[in-house]
Each structure stands twice: as C-alpha cells, then as structure tokens.
PDB file of N, CA and C in Angstrom:
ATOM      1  N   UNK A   1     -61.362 -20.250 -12.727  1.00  0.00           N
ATOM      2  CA  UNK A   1     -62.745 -20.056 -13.120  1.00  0.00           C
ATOM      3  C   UNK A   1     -63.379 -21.422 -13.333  1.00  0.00           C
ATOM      4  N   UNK A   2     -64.548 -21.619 -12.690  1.00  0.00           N
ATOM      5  CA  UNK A   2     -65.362 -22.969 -12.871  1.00  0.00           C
ATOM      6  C   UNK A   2     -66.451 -22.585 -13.622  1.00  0.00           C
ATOM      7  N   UNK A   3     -66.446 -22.632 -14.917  1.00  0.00           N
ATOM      8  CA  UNK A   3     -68.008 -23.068 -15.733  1.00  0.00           C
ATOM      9  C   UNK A   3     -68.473 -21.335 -15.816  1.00  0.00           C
ATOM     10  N   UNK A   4     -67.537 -20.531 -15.931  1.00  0.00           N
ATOM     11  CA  UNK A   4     -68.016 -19.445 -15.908  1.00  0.00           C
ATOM     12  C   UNK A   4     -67.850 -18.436 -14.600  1.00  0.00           C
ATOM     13  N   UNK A   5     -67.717 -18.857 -13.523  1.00  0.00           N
ATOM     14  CA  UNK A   5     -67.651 -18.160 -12.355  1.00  0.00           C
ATOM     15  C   UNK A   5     -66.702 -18.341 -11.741  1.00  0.00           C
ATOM     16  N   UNK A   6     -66.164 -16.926 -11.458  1.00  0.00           N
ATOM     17  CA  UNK A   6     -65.327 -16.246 -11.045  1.00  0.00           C
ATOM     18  C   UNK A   6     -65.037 -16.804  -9.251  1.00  0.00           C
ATOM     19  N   UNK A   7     -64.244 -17.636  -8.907  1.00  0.00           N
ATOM     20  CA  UNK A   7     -64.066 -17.977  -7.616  1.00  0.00           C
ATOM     21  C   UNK A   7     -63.471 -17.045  -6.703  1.00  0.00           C
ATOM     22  N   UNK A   8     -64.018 -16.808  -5.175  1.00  0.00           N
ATOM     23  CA  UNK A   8     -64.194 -15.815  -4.859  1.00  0.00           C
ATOM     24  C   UNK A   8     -61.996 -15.619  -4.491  1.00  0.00           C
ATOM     25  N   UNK A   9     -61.156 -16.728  -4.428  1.00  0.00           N
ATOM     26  CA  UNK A   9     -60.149 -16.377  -3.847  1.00  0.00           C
ATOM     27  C   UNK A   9     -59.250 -15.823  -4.955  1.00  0.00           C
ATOM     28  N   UNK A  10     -59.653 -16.066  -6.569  1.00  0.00           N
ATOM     29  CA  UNK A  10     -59.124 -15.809  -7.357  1.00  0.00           C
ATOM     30  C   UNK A  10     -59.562 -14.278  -7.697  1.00  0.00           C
ATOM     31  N   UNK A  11     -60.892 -14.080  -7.510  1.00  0.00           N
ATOM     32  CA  UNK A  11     -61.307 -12.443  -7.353  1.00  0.00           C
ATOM     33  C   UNK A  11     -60.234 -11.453  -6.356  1.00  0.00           C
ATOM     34  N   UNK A  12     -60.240 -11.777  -5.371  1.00  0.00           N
ATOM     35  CA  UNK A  12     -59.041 -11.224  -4.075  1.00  0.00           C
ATOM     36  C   UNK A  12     -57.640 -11.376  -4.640  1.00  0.00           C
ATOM     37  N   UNK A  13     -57.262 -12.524  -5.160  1.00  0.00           N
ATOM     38  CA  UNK A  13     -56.230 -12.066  -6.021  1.00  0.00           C
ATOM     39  C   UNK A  13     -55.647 -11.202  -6.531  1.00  0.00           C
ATOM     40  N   UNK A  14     -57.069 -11.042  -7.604  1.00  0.00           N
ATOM     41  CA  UNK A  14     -56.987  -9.545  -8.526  1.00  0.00           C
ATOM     42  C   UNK A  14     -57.056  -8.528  -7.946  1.00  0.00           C
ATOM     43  N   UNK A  15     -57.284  -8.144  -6.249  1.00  0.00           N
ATOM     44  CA  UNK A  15     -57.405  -6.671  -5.771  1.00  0.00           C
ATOM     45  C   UNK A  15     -56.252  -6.855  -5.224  1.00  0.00           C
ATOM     46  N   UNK A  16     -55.175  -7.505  -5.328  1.00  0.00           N
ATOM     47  CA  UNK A  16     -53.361  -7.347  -4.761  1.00  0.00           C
ATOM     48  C   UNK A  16     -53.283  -5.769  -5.489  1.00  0.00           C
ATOM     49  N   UNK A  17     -52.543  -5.287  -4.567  1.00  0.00           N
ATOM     50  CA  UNK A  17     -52.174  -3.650  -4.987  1.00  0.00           C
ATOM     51  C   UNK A  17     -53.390  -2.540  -5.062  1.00  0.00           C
ATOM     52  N   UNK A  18     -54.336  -2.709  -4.796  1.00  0.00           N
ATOM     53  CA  UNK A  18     -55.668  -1.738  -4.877  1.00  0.00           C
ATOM     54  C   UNK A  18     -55.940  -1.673  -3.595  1.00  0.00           C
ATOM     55  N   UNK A  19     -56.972  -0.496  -3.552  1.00  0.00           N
ATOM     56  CA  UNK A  19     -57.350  -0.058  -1.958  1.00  0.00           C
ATOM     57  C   UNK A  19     -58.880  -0.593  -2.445  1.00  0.00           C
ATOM     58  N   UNK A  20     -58.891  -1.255  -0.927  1.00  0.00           N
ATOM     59  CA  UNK A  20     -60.113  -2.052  -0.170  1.00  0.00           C
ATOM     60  C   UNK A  20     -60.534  -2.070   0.736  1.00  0.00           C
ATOM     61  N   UNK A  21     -61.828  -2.157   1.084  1.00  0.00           N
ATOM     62  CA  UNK A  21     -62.421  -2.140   2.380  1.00  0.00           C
ATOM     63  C   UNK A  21     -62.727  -3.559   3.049  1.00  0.00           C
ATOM     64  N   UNK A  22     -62.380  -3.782   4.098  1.00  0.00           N
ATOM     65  CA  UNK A  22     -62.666  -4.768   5.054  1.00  0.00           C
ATOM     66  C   UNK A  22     -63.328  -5.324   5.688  1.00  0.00           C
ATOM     67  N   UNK A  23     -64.590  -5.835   5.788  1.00  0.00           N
ATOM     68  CA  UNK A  23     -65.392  -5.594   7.159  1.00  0.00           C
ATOM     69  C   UNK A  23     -64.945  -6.961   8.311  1.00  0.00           C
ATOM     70  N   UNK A  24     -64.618  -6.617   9.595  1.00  0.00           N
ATOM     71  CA  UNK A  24     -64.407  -7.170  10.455  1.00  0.00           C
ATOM     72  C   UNK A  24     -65.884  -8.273  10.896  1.00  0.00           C
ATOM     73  N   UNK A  25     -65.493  -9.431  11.023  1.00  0.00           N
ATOM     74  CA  UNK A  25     -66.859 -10.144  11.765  1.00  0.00           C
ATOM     75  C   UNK A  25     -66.981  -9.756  12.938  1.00  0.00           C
ATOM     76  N   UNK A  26     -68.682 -10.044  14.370  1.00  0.00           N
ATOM     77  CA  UNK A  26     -68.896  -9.883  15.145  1.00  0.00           C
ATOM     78  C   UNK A  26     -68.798  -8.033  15.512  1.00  0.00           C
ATOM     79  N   UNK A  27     -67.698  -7.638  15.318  1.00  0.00           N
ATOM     80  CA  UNK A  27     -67.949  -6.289  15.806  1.00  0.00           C
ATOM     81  C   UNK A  27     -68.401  -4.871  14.555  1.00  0.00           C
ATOM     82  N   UNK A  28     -68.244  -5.266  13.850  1.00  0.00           N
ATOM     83  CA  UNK A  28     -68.315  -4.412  12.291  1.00  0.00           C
ATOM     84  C   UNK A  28     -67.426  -3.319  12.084  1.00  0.00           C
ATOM     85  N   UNK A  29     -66.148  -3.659  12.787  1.00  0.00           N
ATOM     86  CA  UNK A  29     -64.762  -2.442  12.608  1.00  0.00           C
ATOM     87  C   UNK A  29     -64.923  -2.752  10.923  1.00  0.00           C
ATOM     88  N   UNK A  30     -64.437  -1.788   9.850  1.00  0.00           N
ATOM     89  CA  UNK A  30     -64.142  -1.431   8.772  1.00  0.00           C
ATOM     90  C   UNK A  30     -62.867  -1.041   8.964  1.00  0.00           C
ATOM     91  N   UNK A  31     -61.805  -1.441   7.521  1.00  0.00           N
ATOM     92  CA  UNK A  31     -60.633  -0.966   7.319  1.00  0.00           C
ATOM     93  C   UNK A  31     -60.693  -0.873   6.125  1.00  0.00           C
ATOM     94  N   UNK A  32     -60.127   0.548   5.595  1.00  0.00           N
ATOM     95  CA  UNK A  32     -59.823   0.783   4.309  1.00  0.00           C
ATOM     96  C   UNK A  32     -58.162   1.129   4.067  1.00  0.00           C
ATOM     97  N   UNK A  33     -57.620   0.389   3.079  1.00  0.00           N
ATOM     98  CA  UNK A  33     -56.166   0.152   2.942  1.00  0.00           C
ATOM     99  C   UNK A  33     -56.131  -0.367   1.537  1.00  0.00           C
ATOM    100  N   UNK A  34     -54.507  -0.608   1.271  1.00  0.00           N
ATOM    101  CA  UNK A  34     -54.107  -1.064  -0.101  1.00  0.00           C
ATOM    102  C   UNK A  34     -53.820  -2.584   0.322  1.00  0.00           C
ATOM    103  N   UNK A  35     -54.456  -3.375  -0.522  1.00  0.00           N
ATOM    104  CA  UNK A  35     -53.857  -4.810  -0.347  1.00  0.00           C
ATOM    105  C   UNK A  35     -52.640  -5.410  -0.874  1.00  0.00           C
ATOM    106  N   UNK A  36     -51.840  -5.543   0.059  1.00  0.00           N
ATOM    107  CA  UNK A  36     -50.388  -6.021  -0.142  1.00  0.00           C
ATOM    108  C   UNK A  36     -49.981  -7.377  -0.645  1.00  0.00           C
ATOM    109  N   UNK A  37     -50.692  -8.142   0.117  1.00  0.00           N
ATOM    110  CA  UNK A  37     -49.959  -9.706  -0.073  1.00  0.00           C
ATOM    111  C   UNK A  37     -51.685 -11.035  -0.078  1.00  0.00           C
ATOM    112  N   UNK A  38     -52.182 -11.627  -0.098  1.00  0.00           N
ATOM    113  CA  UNK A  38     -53.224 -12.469   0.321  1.00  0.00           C
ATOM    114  C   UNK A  38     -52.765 -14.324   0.022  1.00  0.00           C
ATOM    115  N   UNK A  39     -52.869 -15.254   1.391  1.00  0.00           N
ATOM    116  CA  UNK A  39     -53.137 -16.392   0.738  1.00  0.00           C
ATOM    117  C   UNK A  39     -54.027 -17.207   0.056  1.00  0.00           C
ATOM    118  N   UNK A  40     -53.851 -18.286   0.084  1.00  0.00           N
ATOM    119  CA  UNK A  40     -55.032 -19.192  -0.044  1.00  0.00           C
ATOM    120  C   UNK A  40     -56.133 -19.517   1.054  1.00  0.00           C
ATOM    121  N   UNK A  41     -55.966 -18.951   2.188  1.00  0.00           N
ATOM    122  CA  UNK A  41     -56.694 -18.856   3.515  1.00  0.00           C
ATOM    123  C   UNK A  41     -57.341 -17.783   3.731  1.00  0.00           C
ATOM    124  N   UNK A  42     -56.990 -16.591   2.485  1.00  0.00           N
ATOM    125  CA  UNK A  42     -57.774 -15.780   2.705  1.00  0.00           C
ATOM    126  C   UNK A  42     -56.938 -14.674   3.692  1.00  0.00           C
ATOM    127  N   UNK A  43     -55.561 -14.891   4.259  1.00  0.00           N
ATOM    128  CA  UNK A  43     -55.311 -13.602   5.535  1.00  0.00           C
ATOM    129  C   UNK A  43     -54.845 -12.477   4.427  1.00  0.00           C
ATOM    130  N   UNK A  44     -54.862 -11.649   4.812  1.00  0.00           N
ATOM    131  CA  UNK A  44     -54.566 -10.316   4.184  1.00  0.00           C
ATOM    132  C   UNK A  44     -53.748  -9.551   5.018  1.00  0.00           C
ATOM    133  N   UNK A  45     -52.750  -8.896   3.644  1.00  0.00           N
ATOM    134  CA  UNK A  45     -51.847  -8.140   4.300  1.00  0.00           C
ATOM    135  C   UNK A  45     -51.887  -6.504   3.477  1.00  0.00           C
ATOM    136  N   UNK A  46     -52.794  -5.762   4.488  1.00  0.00           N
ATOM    137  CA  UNK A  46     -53.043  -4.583   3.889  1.00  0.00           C
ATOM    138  C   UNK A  46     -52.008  -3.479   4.699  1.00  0.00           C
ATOM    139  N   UNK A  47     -51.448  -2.435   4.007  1.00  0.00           N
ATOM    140  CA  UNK A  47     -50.825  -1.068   4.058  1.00  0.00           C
ATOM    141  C   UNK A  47     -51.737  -0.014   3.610  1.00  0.00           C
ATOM    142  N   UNK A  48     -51.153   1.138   4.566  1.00  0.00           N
ATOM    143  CA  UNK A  48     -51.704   2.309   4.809  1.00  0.00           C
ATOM    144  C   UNK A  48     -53.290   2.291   4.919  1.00  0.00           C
ATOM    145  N   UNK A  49     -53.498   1.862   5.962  1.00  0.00           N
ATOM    146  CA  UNK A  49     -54.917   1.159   6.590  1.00  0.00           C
ATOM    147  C   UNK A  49     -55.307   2.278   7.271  1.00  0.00           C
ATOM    148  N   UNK A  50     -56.392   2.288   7.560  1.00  0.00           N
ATOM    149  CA  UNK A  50     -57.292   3.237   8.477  1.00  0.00           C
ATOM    150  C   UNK A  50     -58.700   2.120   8.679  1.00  0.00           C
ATOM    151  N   UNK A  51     -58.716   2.448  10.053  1.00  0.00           N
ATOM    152  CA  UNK A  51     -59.911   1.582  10.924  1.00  0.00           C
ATOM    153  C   UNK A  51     -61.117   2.657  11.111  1.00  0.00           C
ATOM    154  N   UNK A  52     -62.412   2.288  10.958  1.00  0.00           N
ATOM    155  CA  UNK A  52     -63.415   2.788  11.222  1.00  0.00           C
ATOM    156  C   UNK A  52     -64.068   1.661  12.281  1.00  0.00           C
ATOM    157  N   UNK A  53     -64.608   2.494  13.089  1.00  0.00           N
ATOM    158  CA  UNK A  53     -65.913   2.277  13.970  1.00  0.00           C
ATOM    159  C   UNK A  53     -67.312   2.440  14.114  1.00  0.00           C
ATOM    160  N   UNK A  54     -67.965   2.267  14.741  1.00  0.00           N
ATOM    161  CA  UNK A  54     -69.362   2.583  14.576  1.00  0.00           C
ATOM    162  C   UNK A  54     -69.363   4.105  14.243  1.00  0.00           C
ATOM    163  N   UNK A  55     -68.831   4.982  15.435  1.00  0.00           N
ATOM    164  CA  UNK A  55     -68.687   6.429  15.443  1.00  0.00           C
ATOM    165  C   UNK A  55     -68.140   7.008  14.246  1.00  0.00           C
ATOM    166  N   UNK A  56     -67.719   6.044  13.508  1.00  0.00           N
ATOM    167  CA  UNK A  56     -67.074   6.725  11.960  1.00  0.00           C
ATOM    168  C   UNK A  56     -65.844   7.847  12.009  1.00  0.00           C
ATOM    169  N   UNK A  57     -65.145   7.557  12.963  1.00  0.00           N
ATOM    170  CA  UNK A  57     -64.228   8.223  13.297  1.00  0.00           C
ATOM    171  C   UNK A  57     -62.857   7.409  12.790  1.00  0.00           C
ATOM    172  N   UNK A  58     -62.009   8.018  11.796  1.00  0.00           N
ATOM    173  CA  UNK A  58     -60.687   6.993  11.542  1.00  0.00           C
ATOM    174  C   UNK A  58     -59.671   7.210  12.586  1.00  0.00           C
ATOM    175  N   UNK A  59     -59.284   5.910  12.160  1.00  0.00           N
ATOM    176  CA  UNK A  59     -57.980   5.585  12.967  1.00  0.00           C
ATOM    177  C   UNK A  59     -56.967   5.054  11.971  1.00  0.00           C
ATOM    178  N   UNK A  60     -55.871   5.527  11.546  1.00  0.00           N
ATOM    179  CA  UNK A  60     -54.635   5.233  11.065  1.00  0.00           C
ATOM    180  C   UNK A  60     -53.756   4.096  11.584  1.00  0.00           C
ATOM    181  N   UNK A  61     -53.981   2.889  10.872  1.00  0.00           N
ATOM    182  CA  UNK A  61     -53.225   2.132  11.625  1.00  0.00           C
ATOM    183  C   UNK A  61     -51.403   1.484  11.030  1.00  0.00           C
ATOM    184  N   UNK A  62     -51.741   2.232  10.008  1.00  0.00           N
ATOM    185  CA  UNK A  62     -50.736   1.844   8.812  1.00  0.00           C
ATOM    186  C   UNK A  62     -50.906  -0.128   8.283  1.00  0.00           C
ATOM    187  N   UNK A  63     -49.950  -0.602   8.687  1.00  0.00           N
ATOM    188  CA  UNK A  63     -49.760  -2.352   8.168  1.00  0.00           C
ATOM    189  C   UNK A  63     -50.460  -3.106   9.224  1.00  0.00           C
ATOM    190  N   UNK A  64     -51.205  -3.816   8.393  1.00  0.00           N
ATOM    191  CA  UNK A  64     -51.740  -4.979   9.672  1.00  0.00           C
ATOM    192  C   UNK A  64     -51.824  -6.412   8.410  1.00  0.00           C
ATOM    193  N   UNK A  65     -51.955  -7.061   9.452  1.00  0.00           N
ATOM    194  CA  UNK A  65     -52.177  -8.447   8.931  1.00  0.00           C
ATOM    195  C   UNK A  65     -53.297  -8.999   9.499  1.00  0.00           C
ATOM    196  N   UNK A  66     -54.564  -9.253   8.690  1.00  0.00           N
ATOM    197  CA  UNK A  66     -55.805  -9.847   8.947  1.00  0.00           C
ATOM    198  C   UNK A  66     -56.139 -11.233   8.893  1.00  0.00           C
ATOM    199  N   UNK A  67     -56.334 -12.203  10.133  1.00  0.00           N
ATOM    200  CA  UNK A  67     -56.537 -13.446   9.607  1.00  0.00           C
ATOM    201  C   UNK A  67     -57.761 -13.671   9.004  1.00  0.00           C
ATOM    202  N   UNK A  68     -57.712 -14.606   8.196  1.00  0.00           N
ATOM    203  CA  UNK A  68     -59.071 -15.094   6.761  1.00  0.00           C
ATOM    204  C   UNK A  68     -60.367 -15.082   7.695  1.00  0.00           C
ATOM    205  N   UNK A  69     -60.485 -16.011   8.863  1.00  0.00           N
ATOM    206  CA  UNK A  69     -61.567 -16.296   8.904  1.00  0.00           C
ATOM    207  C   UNK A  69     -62.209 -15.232  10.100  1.00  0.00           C
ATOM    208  N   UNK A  70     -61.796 -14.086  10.234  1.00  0.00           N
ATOM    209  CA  UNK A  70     -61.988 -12.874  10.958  1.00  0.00           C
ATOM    210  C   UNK A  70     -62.982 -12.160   9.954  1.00  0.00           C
ATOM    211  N   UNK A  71     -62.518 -11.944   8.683  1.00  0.00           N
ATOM    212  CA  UNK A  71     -63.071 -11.227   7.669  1.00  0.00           C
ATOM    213  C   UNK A  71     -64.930 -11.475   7.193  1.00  0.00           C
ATOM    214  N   UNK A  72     -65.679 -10.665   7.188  1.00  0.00           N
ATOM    215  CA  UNK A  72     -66.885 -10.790   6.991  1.00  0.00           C
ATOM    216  C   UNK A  72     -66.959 -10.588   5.561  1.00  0.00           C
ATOM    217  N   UNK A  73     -66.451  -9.454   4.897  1.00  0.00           N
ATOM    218  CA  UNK A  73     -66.460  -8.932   3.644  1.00  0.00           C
ATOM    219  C   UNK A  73     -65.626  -8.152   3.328  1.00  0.00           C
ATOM    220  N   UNK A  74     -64.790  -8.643   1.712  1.00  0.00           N
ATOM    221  CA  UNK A  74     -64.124  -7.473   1.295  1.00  0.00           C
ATOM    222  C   UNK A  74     -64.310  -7.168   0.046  1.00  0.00           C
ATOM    223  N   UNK A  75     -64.260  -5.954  -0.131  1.00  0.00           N
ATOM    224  CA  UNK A  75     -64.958  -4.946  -1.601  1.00  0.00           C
ATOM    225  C   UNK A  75     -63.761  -4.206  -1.722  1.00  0.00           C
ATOM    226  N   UNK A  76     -64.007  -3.644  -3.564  1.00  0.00           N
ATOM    227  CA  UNK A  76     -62.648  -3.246  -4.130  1.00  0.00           C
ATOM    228  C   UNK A  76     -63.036  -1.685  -3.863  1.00  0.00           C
ATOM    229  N   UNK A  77     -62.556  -0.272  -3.712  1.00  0.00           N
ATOM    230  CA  UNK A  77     -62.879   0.926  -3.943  1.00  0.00           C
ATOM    231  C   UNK A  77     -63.121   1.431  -4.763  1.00  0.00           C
ATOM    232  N   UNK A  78     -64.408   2.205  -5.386  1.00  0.00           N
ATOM    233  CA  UNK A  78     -64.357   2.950  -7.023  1.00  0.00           C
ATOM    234  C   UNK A  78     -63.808   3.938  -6.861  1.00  0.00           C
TER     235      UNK A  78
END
C-alpha cells in the first residue's frame, strides 16, 4: 500500500482462490473461473474456467494460463 492506495497487483493477490472474471484484450472473450496462482507480471492461473463470447454462449475450458499483458480487466464475483 502507497499513501493509502491499494496497488493494483497486491489487490489480485487478494482474489488467489476466488472466482473472477477476465476480460480478454482486442477481442472481448470473457472468462469466469477460480484464481489459482498469479505473478508479479500479472499471468494468471485460473481453474474451472468457462469462456464467453460475444454470443454469450459458454464454453468450459477447465485450467488455462493467461499471460499479464493479454488481460484488459479483472473483477472479483459477488
């Protein structure tokens, strides 16, 4: 924490073990999964994943590994 604010890699931290959504850059695929593992680069290693598309149709992909600078946005699930 710097001066009060919450840095964004130490936030991602805190969603290790929670289900999260993904958003892919350039194409806007969405994945919602549990976050497994994350570095300091930001790649993510999410389980029991499911991919969305424009069509909003899932796809089950189970484990993937996301590199950091692929990622547009990730949010925790309420």
């Amino acid at each position: 924490m710097v001066n009060g604010i919450v840095l964004p890699v130490k936030k991602v931290f805190s969603l290790v073990d929670s289900k999260i959504t993904v958003e892919i850059k350039d194409d806007g695929r969405k994945l919602l999964g549990r976050l497994v593992a994350v570095d300091e680069h930001l790649n993510l290693h999410m389980d029991e994943t499911t991919e969305y598309t424009g069509d909003q149709r899932g796809r089950t992909l189970g484990t993937v590994v996301i590199r950091g600078n692929n990622i547009l946005t990730i949010s925790p699930l309420l």
